[in-house]
N, C-alpha and C. Protein backbone atom coordinates (compact mmCIF):
# COMPACT_ATOMS: atom_id res chain seq x y z
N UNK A 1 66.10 -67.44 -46.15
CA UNK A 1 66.28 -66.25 -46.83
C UNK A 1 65.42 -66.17 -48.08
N UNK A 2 65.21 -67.24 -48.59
CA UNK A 2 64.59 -67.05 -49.55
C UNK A 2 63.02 -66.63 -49.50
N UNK A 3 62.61 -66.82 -48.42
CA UNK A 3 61.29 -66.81 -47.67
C UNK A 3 61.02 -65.01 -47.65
N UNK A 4 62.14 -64.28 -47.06
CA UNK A 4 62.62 -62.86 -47.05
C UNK A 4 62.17 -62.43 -48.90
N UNK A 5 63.30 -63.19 -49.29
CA UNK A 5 63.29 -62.74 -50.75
C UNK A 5 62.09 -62.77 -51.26
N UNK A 6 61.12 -63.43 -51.22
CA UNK A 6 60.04 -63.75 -51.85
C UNK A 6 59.03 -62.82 -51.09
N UNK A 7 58.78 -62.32 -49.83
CA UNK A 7 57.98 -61.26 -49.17
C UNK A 7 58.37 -60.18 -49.62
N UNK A 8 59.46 -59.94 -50.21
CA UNK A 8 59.70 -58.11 -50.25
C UNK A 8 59.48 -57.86 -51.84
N UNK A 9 58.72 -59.00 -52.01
CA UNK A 9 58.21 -58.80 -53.98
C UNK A 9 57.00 -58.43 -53.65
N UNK A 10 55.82 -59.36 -52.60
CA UNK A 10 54.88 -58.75 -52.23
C UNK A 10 54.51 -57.34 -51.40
N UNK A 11 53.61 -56.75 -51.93
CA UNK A 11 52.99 -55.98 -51.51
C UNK A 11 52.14 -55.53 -50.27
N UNK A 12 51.63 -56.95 -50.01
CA UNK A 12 51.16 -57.39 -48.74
C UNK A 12 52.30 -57.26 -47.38
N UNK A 13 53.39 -57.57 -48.16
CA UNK A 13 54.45 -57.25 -47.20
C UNK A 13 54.63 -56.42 -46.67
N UNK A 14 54.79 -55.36 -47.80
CA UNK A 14 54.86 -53.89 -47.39
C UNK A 14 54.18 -53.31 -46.92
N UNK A 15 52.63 -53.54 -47.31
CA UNK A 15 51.57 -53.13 -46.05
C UNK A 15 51.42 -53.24 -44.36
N UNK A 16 52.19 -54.71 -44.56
CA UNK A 16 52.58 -54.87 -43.19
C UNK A 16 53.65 -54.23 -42.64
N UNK A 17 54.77 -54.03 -43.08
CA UNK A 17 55.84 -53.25 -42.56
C UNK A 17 55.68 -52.04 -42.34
N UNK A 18 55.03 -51.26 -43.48
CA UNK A 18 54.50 -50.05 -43.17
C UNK A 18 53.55 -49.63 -41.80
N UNK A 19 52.93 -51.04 -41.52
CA UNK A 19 51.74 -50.92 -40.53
C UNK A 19 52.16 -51.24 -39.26
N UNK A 20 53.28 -52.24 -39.34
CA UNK A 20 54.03 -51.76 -37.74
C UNK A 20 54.92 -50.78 -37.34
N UNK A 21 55.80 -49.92 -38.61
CA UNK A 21 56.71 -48.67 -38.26
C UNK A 21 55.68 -47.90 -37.66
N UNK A 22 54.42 -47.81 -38.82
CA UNK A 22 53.40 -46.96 -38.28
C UNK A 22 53.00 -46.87 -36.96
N UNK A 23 52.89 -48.15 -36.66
CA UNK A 23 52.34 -48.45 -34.86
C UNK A 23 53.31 -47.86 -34.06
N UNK A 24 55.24 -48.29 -34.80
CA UNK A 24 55.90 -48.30 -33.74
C UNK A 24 56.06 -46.63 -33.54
N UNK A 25 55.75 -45.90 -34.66
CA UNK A 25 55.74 -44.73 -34.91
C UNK A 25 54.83 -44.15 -34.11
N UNK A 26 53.67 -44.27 -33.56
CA UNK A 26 52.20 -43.80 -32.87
C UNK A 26 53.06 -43.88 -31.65
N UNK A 27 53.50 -45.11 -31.17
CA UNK A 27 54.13 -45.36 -29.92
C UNK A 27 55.40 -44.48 -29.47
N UNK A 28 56.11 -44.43 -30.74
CA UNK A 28 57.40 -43.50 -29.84
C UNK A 28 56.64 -41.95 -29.81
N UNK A 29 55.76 -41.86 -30.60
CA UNK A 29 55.29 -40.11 -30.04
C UNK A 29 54.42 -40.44 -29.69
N UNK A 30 54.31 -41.09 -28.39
CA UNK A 30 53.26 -41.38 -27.04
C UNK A 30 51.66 -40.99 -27.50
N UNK A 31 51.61 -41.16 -29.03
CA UNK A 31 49.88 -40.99 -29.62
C UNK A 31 48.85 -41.51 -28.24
N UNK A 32 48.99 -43.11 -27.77
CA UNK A 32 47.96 -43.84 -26.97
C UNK A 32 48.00 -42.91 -26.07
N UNK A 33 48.70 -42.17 -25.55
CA UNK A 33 48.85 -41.68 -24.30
C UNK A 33 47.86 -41.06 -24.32
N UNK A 34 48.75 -39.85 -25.40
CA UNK A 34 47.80 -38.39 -25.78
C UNK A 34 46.38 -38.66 -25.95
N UNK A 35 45.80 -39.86 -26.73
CA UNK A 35 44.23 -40.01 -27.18
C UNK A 35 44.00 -40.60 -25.49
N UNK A 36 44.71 -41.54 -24.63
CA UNK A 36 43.69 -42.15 -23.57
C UNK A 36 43.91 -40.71 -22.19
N UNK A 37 44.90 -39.58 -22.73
CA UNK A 37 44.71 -38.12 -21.79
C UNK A 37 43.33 -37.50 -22.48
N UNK A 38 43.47 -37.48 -23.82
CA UNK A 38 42.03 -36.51 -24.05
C UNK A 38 40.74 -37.48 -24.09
N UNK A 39 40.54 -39.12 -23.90
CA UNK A 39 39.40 -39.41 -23.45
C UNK A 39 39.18 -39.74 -22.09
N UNK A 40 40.54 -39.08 -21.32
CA UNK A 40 40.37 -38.94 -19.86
C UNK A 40 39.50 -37.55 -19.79
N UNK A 41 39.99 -36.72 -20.28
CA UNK A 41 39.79 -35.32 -20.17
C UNK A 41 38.32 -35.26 -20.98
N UNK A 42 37.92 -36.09 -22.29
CA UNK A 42 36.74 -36.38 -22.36
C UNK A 42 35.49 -36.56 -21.14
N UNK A 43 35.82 -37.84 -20.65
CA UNK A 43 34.94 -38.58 -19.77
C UNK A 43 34.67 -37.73 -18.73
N UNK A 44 36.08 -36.64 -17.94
CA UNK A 44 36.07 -35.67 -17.14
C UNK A 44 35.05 -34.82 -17.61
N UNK A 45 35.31 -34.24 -18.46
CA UNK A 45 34.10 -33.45 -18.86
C UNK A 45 32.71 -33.86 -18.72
N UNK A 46 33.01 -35.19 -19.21
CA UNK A 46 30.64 -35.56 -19.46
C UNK A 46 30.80 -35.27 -17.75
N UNK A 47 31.51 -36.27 -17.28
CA UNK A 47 31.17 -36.42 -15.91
C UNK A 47 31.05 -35.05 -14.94
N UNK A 48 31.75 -34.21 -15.11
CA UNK A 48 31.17 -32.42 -14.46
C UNK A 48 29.96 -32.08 -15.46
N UNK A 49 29.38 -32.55 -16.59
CA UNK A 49 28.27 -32.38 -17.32
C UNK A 49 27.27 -32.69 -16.55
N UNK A 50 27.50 -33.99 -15.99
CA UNK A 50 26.35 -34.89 -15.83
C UNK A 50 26.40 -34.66 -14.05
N UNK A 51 27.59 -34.44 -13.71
CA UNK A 51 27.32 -33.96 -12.16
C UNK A 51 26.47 -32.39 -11.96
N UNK A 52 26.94 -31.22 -13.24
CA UNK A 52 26.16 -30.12 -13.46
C UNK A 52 24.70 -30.27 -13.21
N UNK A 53 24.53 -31.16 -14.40
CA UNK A 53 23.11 -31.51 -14.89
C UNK A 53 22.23 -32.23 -13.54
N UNK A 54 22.85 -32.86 -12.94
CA UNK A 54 21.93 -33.41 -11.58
C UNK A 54 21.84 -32.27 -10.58
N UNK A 55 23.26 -31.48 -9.88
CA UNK A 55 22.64 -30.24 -9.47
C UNK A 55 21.54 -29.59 -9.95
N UNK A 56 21.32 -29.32 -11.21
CA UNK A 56 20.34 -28.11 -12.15
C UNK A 56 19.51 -29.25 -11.47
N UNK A 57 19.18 -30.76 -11.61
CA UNK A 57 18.34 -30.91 -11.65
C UNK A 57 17.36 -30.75 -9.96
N UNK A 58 18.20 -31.08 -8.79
CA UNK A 58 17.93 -31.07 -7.58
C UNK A 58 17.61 -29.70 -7.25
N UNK A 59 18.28 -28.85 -7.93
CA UNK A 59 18.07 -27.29 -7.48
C UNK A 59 16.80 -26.91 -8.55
N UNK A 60 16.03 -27.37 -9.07
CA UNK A 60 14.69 -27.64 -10.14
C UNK A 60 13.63 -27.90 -9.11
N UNK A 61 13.78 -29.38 -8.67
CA UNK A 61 12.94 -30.07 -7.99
C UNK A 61 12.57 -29.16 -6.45
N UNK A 62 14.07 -28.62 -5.89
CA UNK A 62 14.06 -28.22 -4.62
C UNK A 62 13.05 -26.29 -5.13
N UNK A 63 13.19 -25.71 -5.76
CA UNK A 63 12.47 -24.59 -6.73
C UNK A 63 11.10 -25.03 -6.97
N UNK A 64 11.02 -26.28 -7.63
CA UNK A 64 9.06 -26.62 -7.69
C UNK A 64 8.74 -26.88 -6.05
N UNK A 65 9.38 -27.41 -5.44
CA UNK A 65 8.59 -27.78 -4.24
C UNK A 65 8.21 -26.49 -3.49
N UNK A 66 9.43 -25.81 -3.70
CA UNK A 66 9.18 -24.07 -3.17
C UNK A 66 7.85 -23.29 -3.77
N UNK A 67 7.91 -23.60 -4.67
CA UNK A 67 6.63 -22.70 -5.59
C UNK A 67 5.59 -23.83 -5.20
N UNK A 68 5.45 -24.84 -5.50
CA UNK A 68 4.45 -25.51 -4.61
C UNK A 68 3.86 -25.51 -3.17
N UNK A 69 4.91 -25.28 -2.49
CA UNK A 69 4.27 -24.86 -1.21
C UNK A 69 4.21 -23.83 -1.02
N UNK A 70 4.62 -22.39 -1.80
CA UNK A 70 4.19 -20.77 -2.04
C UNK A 70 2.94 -21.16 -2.07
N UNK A 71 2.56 -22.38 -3.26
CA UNK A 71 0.96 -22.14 -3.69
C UNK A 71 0.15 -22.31 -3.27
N UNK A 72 0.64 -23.14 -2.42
CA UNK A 72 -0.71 -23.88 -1.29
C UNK A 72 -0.80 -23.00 -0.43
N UNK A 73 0.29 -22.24 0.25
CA UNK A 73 0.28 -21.28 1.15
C UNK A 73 -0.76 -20.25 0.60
N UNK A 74 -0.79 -19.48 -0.59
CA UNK A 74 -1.40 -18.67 -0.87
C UNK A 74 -3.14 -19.50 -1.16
N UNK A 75 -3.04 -20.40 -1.41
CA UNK A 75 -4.45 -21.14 -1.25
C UNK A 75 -4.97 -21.20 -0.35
N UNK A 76 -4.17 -21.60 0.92
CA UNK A 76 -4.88 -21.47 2.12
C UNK A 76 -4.91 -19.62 2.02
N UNK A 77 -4.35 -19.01 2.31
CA UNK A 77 -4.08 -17.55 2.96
C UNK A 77 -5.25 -17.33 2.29
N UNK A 78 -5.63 -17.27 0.66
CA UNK A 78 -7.02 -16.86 -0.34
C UNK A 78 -8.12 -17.79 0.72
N UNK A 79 -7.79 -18.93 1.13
CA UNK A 79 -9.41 -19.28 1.13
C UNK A 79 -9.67 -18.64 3.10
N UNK A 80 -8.69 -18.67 3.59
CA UNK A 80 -8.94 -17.58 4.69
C UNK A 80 -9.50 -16.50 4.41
N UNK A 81 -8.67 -15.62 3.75
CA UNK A 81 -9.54 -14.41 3.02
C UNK A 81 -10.67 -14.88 3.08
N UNK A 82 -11.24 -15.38 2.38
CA UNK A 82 -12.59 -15.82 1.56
C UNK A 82 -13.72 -15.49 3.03
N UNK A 83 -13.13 -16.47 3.74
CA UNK A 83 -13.95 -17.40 4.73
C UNK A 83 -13.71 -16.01 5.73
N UNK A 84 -12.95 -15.13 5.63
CA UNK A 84 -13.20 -13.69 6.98
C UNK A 84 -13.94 -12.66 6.21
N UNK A 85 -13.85 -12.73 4.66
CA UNK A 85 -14.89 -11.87 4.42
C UNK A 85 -16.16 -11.94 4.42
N UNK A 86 -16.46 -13.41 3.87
CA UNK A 86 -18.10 -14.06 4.59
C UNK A 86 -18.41 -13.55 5.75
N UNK A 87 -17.43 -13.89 7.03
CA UNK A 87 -17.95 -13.62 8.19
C UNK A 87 -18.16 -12.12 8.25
N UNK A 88 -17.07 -11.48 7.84
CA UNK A 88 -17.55 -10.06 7.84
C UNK A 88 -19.01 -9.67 7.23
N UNK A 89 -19.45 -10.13 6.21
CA UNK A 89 -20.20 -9.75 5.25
C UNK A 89 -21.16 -10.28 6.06
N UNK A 90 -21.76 -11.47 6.34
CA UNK A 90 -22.37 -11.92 7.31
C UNK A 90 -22.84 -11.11 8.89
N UNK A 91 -21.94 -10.59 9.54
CA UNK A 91 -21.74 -10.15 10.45
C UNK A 91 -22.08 -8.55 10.20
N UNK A 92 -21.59 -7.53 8.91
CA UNK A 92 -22.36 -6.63 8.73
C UNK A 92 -23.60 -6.84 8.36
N UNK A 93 -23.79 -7.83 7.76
CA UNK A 93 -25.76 -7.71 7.52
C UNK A 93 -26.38 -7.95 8.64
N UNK A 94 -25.86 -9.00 9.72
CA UNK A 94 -26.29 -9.22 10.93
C UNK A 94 -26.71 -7.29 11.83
N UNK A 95 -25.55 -6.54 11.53
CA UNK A 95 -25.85 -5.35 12.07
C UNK A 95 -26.62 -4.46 11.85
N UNK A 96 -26.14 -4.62 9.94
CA UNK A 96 -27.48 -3.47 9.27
C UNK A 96 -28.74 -3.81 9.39
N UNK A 97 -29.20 -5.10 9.93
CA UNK A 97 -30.74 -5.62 9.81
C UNK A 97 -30.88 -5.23 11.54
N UNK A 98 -30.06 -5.36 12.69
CA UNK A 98 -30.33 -4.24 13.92
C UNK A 98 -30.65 -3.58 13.73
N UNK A 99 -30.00 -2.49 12.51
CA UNK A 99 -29.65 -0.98 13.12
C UNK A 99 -30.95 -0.57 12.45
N UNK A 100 -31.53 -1.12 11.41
CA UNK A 100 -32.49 -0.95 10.43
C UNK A 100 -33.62 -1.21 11.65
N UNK A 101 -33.93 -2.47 12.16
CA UNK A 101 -35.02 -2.43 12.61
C UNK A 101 -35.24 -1.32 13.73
N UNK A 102 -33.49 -0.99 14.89
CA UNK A 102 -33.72 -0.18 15.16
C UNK A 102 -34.08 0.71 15.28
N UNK A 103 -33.90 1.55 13.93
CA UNK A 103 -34.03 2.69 12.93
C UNK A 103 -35.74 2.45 13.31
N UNK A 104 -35.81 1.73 12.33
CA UNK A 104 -37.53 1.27 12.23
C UNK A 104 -38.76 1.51 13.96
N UNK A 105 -38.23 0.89 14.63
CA UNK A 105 -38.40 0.74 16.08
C UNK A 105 -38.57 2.52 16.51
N UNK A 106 -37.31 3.45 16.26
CA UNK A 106 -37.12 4.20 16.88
C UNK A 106 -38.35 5.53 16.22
N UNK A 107 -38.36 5.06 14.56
CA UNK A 107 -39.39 6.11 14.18
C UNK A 107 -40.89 5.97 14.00
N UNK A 108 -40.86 4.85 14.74
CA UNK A 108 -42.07 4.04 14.63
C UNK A 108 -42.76 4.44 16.32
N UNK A 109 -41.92 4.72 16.88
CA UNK A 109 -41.96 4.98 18.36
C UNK A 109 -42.46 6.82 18.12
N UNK A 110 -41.73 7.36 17.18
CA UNK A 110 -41.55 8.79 16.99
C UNK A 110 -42.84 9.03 16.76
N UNK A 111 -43.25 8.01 15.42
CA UNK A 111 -44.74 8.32 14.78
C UNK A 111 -45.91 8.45 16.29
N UNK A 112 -45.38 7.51 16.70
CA UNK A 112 -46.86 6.83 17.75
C UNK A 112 -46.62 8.13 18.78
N UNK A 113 -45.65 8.53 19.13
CA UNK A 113 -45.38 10.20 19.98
C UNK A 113 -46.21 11.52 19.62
N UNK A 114 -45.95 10.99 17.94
CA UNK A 114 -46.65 12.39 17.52
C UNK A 114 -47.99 12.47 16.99
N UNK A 115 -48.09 11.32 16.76
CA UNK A 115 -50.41 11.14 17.08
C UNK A 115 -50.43 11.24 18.11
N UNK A 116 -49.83 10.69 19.54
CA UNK A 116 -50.36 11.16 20.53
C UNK A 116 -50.34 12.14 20.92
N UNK A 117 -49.53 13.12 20.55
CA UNK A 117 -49.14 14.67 21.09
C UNK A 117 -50.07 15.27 19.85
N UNK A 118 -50.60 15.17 18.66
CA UNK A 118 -51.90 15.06 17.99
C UNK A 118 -52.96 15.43 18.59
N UNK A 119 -53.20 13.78 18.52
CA UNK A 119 -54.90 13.58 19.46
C UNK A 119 -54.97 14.19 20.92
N UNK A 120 -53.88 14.16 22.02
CA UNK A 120 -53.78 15.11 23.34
C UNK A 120 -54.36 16.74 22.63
N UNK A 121 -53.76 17.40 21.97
CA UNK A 121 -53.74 18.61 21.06
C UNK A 121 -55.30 18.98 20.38
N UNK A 122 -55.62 17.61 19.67
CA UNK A 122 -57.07 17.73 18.87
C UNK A 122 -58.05 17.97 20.68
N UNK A 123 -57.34 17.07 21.46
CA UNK A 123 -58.97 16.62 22.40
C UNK A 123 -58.72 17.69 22.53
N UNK A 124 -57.69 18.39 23.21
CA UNK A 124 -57.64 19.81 24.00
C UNK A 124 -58.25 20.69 23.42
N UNK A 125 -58.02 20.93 22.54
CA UNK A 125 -58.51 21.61 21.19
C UNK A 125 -60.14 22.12 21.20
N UNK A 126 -60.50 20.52 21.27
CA UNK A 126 -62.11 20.08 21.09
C UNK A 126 -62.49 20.75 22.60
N UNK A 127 -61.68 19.75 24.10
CA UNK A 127 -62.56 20.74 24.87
C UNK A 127 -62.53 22.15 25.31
N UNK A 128 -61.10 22.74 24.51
CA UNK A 128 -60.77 24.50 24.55
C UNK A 128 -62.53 25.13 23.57
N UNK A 129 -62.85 24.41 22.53
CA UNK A 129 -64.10 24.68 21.60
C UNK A 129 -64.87 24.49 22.53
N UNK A 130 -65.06 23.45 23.23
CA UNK A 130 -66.64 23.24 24.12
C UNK A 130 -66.87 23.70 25.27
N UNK A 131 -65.64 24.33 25.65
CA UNK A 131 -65.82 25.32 26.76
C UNK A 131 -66.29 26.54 26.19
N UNK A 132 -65.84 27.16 25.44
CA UNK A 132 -65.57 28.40 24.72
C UNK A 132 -67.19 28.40 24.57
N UNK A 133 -67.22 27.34 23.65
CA UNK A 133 -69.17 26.94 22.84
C UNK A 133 -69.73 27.15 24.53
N UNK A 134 -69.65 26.59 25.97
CA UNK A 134 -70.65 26.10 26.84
C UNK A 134 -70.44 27.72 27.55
N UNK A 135 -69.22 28.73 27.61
CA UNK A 135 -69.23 29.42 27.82
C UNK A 135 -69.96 30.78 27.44
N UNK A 136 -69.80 30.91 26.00
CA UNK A 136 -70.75 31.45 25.41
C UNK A 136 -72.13 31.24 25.25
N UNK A 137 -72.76 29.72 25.34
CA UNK A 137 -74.28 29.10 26.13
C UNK A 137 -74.09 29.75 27.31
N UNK A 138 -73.61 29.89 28.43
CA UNK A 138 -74.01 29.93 29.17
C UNK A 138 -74.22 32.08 29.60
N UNK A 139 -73.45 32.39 28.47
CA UNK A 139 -73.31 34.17 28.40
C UNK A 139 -74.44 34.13 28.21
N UNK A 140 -75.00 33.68 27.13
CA UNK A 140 -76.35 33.87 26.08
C UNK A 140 -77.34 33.45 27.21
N UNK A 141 -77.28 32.53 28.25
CA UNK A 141 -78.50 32.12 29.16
C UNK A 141 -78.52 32.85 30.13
N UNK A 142 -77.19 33.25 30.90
CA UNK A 142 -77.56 34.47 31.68
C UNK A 142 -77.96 35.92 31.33
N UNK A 143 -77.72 36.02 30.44
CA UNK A 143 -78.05 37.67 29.47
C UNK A 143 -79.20 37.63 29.34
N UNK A 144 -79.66 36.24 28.86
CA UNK A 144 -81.05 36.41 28.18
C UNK A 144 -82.32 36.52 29.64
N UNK A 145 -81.69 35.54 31.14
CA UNK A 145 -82.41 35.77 32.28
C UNK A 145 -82.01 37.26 32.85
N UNK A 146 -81.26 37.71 32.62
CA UNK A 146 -81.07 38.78 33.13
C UNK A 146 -81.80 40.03 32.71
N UNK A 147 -82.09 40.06 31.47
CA UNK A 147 -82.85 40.57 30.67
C UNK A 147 -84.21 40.89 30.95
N UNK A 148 -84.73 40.00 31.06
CA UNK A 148 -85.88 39.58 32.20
C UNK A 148 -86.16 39.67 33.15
N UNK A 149 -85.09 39.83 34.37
CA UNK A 149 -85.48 39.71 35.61
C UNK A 149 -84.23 40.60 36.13
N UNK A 150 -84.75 41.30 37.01
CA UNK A 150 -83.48 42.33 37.90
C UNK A 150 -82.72 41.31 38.43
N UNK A 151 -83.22 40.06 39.55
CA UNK A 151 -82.15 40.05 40.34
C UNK A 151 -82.74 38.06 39.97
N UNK A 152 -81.45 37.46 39.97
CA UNK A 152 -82.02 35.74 40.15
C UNK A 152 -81.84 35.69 41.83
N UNK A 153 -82.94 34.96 42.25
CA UNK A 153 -83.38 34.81 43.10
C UNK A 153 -81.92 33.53 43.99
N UNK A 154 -81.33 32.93 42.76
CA UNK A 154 -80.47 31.70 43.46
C UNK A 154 -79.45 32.63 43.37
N UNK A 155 -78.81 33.80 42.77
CA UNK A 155 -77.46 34.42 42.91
C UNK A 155 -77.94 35.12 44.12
N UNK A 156 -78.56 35.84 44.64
CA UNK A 156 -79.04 36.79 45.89
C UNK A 156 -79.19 35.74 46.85
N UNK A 157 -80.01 34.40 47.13
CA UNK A 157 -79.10 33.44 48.00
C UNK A 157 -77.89 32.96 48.27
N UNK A 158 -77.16 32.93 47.35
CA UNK A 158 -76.04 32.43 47.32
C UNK A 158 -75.04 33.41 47.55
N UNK A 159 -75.53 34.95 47.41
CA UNK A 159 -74.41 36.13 47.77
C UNK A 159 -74.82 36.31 49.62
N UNK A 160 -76.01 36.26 49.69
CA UNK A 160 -76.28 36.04 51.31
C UNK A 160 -75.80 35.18 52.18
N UNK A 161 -75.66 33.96 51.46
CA UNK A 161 -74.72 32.30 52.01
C UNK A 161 -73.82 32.84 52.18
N UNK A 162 -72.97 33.74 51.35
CA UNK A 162 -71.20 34.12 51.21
C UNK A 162 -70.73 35.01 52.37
N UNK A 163 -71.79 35.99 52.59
CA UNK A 163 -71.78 36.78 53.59
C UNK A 163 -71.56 36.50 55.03
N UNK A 164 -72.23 35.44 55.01
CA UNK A 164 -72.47 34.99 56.73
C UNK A 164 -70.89 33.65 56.50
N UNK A 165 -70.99 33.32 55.59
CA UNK A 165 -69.63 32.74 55.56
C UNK A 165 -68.55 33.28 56.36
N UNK A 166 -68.15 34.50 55.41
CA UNK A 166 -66.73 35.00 55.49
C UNK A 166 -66.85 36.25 56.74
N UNK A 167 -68.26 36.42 57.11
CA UNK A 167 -68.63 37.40 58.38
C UNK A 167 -68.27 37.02 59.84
């Protein structure tokens, strides 16, 4: 008892007594409980955080791969483009350099038609003049024998030949 008597002078004592009512005090109003329910309800939480956070993150990754293969898709689809408009472009010059020489060919053919329908035109022309010219020589040579002479001696044979001909 005296051991008693001599602790309840100290202070230290009382710190201690105070510090197990206190405990026993936490304990009868189920404190541990309540703090190990709300770092249940803590940990619950990170853990739908961190289960959140890995969805966001898979539904991220599964989104880039999508837009990644949009991109390539449209890379190929552009360099198709590319490569059918060459051919097109290619393939119209291939035509316009036909149609051109065609073109070329066809009025080149036209030209060479119409010097010849020309020069046919000039010769005709020339021998419509040298008849006309040999015709009129030849007015001027009979006029001028006729002039001279009553009768040519080769037309009065030759009207006598006709006679016994058609007689």
């Amino acid at each position: 008892m005296e051991w008693l008597s001599e602790h309840l002078k100290e202070a230290e004592f009382w710190v201690g007594a105070a510090l197990v009512v206190f405990a026993l005090l936490l304990v009868w109003l189920k404190v541990p409980g309540m703090a190990g329910k709300a770092l249940d309800a803590r940990a619950e939480k990170i853990r739908a955080e961190l289960f959140e956070a890995e969805r966001l993150r898979k539904e991220a990754e599964a989104l880039l791969a999508s837009i990644k293969t949009q991109r390539e898709e449209a890379e190929r689809v552009a360099a198709e483009m590319i490569r059918n408009a060459e051919e097109d472009a290619k393939r119209m010059e291939s035509e316009a350099r036909v149609k051109l020489e065609d073109q070329i060919r066809r009025r080149a053919d036209l030209a060479e038609r119409k010097i010849a329908t020309a020069e046919a035109q000039a010769a005709a022309d020339v021998k419509a003049a040298a008849a006309d010219l040999a015709a009129d020589a030849a007015a001027s040579v009979l006029a001028a024998r006729l002039s001279g002479m009553k009768a040519d001696p080769l037309v009065d044979s030759a009207v006598k030949g006709l006679a016994g001909k058609f007689g």
